[in-house]
N, C-alpha and C. Protein backbone atom coordinates (compact mmCIF):
# COMPACT_ATOMS: atom_id res chain seq x y z
N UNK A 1 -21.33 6.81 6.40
CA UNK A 1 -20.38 6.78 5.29
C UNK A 1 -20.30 8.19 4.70
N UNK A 2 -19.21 8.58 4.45
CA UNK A 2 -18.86 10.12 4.08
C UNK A 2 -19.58 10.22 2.20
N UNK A 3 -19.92 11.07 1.70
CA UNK A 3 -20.13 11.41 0.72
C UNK A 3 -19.08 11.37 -0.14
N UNK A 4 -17.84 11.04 -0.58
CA UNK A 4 -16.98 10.43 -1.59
C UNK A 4 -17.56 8.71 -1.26
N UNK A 5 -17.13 8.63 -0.31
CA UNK A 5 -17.51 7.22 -0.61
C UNK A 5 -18.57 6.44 -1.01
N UNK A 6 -19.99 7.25 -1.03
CA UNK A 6 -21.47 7.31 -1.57
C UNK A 6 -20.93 6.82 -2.62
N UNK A 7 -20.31 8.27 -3.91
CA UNK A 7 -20.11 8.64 -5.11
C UNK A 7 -18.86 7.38 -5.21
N UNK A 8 -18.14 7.36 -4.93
CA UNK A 8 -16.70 5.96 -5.76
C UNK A 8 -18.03 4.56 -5.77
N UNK A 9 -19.05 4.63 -4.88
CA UNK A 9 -19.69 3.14 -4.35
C UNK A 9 -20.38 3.35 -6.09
N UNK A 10 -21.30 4.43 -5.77
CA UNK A 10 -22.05 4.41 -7.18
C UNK A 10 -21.36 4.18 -8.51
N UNK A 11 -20.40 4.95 -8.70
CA UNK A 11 -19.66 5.02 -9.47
C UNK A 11 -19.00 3.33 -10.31
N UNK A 12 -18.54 2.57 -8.79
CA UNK A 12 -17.85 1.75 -9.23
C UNK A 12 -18.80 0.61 -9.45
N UNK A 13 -20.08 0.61 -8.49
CA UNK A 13 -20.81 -0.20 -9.30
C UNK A 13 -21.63 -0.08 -10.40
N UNK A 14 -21.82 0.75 -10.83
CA UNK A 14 -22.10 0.87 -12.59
C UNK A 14 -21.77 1.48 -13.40
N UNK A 15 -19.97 2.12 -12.89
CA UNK A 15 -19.27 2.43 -14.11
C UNK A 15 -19.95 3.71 -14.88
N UNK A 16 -20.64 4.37 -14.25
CA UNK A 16 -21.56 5.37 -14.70
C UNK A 16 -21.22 6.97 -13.91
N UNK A 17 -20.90 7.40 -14.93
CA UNK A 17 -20.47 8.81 -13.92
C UNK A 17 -18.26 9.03 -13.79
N UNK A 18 -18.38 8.45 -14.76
CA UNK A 18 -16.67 8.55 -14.84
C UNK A 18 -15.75 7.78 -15.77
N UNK A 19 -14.51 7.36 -15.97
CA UNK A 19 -14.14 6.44 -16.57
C UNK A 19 -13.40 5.37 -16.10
N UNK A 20 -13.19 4.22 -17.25
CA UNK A 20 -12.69 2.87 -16.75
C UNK A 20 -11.33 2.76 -17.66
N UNK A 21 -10.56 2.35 -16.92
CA UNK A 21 -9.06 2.41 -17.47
C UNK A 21 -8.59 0.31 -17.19
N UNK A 22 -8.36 -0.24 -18.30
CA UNK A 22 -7.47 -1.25 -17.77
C UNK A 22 -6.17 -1.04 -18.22
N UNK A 23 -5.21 -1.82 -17.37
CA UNK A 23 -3.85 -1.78 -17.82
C UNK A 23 -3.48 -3.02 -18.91
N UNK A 24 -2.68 -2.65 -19.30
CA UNK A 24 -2.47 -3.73 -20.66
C UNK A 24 -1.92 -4.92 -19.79
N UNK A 25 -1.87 -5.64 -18.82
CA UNK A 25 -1.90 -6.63 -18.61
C UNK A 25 -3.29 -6.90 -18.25
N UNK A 26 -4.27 -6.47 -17.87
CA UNK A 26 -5.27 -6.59 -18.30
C UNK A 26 -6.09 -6.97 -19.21
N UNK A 27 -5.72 -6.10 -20.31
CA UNK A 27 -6.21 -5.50 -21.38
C UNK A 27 -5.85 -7.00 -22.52
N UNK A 28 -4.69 -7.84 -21.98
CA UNK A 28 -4.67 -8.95 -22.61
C UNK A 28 -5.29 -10.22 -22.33
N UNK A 29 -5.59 -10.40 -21.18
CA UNK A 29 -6.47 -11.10 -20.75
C UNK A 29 -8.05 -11.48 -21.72
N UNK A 30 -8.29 -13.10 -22.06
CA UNK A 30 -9.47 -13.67 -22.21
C UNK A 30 -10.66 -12.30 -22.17
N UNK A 31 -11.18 -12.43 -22.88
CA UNK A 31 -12.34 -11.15 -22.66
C UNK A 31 -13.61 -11.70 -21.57
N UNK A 32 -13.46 -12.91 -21.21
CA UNK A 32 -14.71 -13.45 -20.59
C UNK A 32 -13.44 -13.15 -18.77
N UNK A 33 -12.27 -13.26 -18.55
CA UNK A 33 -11.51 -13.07 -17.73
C UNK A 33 -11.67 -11.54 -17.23
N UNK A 34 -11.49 -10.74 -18.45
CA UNK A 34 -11.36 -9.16 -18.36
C UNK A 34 -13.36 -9.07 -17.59
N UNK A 35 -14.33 -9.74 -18.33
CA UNK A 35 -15.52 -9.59 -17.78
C UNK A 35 -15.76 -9.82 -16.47
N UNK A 36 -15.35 -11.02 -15.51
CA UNK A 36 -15.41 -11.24 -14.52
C UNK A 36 -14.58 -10.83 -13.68
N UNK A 37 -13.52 -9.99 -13.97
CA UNK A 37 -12.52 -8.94 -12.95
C UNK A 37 -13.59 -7.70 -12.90
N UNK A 38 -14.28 -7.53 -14.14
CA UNK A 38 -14.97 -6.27 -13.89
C UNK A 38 -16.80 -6.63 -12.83
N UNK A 39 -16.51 -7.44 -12.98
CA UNK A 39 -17.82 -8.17 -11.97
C UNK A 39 -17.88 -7.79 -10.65
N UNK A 40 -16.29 -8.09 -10.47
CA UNK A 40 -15.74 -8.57 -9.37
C UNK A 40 -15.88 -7.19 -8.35
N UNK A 41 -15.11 -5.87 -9.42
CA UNK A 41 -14.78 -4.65 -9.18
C UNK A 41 -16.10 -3.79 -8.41
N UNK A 42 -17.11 -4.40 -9.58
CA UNK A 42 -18.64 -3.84 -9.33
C UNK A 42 -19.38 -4.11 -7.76
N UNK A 43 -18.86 -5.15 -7.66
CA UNK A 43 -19.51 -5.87 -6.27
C UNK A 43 -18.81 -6.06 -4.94
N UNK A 44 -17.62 -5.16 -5.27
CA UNK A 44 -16.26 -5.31 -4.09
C UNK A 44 -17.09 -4.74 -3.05
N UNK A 45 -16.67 -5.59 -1.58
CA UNK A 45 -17.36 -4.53 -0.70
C UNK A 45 -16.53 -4.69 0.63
N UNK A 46 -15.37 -5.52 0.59
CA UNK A 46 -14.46 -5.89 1.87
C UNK A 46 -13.73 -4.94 1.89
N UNK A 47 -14.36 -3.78 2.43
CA UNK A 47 -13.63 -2.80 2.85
C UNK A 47 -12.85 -2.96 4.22
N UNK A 48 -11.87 -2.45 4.47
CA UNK A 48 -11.11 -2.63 5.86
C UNK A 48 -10.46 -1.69 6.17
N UNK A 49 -10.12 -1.32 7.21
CA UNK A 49 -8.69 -0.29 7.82
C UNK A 49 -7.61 -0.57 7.15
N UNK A 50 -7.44 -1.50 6.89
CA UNK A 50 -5.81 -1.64 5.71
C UNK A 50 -6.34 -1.39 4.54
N UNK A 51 -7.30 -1.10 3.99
CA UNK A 51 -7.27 -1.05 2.46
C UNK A 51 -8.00 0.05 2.44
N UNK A 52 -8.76 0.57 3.13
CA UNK A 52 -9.70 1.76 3.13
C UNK A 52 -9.73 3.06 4.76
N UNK A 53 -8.76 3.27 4.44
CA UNK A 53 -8.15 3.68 6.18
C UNK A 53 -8.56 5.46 5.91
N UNK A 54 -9.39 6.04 4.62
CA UNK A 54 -9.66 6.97 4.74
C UNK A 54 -11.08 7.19 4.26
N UNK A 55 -11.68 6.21 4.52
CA UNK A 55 -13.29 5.25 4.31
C UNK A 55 -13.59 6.05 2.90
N UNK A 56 -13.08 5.99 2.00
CA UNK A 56 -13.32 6.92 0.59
C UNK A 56 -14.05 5.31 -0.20
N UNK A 57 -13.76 4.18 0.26
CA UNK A 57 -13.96 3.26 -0.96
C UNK A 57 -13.12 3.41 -2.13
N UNK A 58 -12.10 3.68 -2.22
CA UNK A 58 -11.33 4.27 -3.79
C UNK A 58 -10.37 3.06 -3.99
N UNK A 59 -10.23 1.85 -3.23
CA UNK A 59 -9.57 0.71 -3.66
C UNK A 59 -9.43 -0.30 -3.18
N UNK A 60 -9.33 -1.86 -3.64
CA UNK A 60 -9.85 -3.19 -3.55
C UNK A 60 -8.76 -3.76 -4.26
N UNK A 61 -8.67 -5.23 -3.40
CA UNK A 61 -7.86 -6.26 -4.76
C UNK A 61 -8.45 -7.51 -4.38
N UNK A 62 -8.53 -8.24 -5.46
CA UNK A 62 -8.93 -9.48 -5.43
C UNK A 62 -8.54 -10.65 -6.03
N UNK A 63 -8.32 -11.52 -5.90
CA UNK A 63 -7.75 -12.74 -6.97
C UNK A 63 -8.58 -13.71 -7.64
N UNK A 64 -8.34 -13.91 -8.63
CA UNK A 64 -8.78 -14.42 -10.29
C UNK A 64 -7.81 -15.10 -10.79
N UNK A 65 -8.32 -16.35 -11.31
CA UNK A 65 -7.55 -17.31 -11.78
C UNK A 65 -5.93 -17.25 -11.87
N UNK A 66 -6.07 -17.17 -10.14
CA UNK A 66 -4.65 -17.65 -9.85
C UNK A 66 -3.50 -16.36 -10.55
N UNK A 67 -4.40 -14.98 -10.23
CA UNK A 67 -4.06 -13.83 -10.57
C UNK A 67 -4.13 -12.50 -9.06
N UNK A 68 -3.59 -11.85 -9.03
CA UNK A 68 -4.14 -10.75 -8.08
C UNK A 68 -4.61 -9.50 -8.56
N UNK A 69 -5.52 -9.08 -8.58
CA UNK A 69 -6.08 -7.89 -9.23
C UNK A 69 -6.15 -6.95 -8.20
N UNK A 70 -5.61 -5.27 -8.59
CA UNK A 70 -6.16 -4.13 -7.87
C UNK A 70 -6.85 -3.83 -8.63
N UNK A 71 -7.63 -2.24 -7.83
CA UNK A 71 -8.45 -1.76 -8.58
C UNK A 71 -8.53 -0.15 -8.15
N UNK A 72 -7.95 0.82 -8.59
CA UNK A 72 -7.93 2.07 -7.62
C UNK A 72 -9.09 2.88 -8.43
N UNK A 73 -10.04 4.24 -7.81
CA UNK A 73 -10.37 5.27 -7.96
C UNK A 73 -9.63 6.64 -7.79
N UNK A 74 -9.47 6.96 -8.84
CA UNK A 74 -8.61 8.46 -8.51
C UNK A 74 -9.94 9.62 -8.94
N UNK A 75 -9.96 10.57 -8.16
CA UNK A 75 -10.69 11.92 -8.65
C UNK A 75 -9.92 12.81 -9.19
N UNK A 76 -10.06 13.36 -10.28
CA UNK A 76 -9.86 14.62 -10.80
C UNK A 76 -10.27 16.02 -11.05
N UNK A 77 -9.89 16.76 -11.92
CA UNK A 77 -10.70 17.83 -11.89
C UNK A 77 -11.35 17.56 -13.19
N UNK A 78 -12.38 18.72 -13.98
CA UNK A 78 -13.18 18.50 -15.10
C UNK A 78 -12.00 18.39 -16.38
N UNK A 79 -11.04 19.18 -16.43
CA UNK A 79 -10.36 18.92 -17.41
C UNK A 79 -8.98 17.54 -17.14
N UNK A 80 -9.34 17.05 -16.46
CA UNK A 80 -8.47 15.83 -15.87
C UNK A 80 -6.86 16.02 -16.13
N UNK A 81 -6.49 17.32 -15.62
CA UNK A 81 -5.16 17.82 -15.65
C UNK A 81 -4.26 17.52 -14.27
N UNK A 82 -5.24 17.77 -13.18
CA UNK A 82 -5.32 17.79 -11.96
C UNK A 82 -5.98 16.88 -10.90
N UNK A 83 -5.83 17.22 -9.67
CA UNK A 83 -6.42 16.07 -9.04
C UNK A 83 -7.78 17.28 -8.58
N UNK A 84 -8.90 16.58 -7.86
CA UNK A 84 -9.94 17.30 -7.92
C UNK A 84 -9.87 18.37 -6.66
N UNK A 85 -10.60 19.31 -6.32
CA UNK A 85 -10.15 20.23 -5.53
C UNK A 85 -11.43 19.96 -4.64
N UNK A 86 -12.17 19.09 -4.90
CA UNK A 86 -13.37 18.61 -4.09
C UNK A 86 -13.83 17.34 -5.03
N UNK A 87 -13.22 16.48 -4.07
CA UNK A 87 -14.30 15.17 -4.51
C UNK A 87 -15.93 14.99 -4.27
N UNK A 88 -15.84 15.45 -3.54
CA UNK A 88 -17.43 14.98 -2.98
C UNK A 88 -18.14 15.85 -4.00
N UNK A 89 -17.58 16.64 -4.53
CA UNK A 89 -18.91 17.28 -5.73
C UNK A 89 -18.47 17.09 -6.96
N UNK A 90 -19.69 15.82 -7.14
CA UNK A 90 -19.80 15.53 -8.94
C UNK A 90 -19.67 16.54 -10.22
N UNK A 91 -19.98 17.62 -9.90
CA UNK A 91 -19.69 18.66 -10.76
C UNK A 91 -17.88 19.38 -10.48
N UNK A 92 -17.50 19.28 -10.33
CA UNK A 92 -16.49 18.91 -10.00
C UNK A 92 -14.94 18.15 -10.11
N UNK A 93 -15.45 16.96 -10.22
CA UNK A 93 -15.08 15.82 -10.46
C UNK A 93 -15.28 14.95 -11.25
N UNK A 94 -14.02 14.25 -12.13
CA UNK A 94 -14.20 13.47 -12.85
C UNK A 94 -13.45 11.78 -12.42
N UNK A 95 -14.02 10.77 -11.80
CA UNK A 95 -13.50 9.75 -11.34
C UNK A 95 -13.48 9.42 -12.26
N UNK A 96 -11.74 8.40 -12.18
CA UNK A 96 -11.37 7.24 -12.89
C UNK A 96 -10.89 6.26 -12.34
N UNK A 97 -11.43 4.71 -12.59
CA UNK A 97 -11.26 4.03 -11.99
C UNK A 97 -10.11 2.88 -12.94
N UNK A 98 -9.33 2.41 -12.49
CA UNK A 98 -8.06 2.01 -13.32
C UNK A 98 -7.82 0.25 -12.21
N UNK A 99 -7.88 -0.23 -13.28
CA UNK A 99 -8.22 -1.97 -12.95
C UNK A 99 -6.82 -2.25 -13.54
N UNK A 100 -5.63 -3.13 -13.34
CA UNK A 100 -4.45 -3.81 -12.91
C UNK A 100 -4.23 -4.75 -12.37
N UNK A 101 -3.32 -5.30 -12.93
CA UNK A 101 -2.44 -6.95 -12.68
C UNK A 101 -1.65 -6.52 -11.30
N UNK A 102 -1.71 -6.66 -9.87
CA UNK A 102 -0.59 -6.74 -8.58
C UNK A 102 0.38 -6.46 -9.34
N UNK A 103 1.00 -7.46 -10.60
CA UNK A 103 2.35 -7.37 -10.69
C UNK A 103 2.96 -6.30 -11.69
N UNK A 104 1.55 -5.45 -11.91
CA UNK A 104 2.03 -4.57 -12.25
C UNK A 104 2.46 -3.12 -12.11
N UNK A 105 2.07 -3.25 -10.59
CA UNK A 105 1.87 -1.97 -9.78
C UNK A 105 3.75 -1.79 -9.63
């Protein structure tokens, strides 16, 4: 496994080392709903050639009460103006991970 994808794995399972973005269809959602999408996010691991075709781990979707959820990782740079000019180095990089309703993409 390449070294971005180490860092999005760590990252996305404990939300530690970057930030978490929901979208306001999200963001309206039951708070015990909003908890178990973020469960969900933490523990994603069905990675595939259609969803991960550049083995980074940077995105997943899953369905929830009769809902479809994505979930992307974007890297940036430190002042998050830009996109990062090297992911693979945490100093570097500032991941954000941004959780969404399908229907709102």
């Amino acid at each position: 496994m390449n070294k971005i994808a180490v860092l999005n794995d760590a990252f996305r399972s404990t939300f530690r080392g970057g930030k978490v973005m929901v979208s306001s269809g999200v963001d309206e959602l039951p708070d015990c709903v909003k908890a178990e999408a973020l469960l969900r996010v933490a523990s994603f691991s069905d990675f595939t050639a259609d969803n991960d075709p550049h083995d980074e781990h940077d995105f997943g979707s899953f369905d929830l009460v009769g809902r479809k959820f994505f979930w992307k990782i974007d890297c940036y740079d430190q002042e998050m103006q830009y996109g990062s000019e090297d992911p693979s180095d945490p100093k570097r990089t500032t991941r954000v991970l941004t959780l969404m309703l399908a229907s709102e993409y």
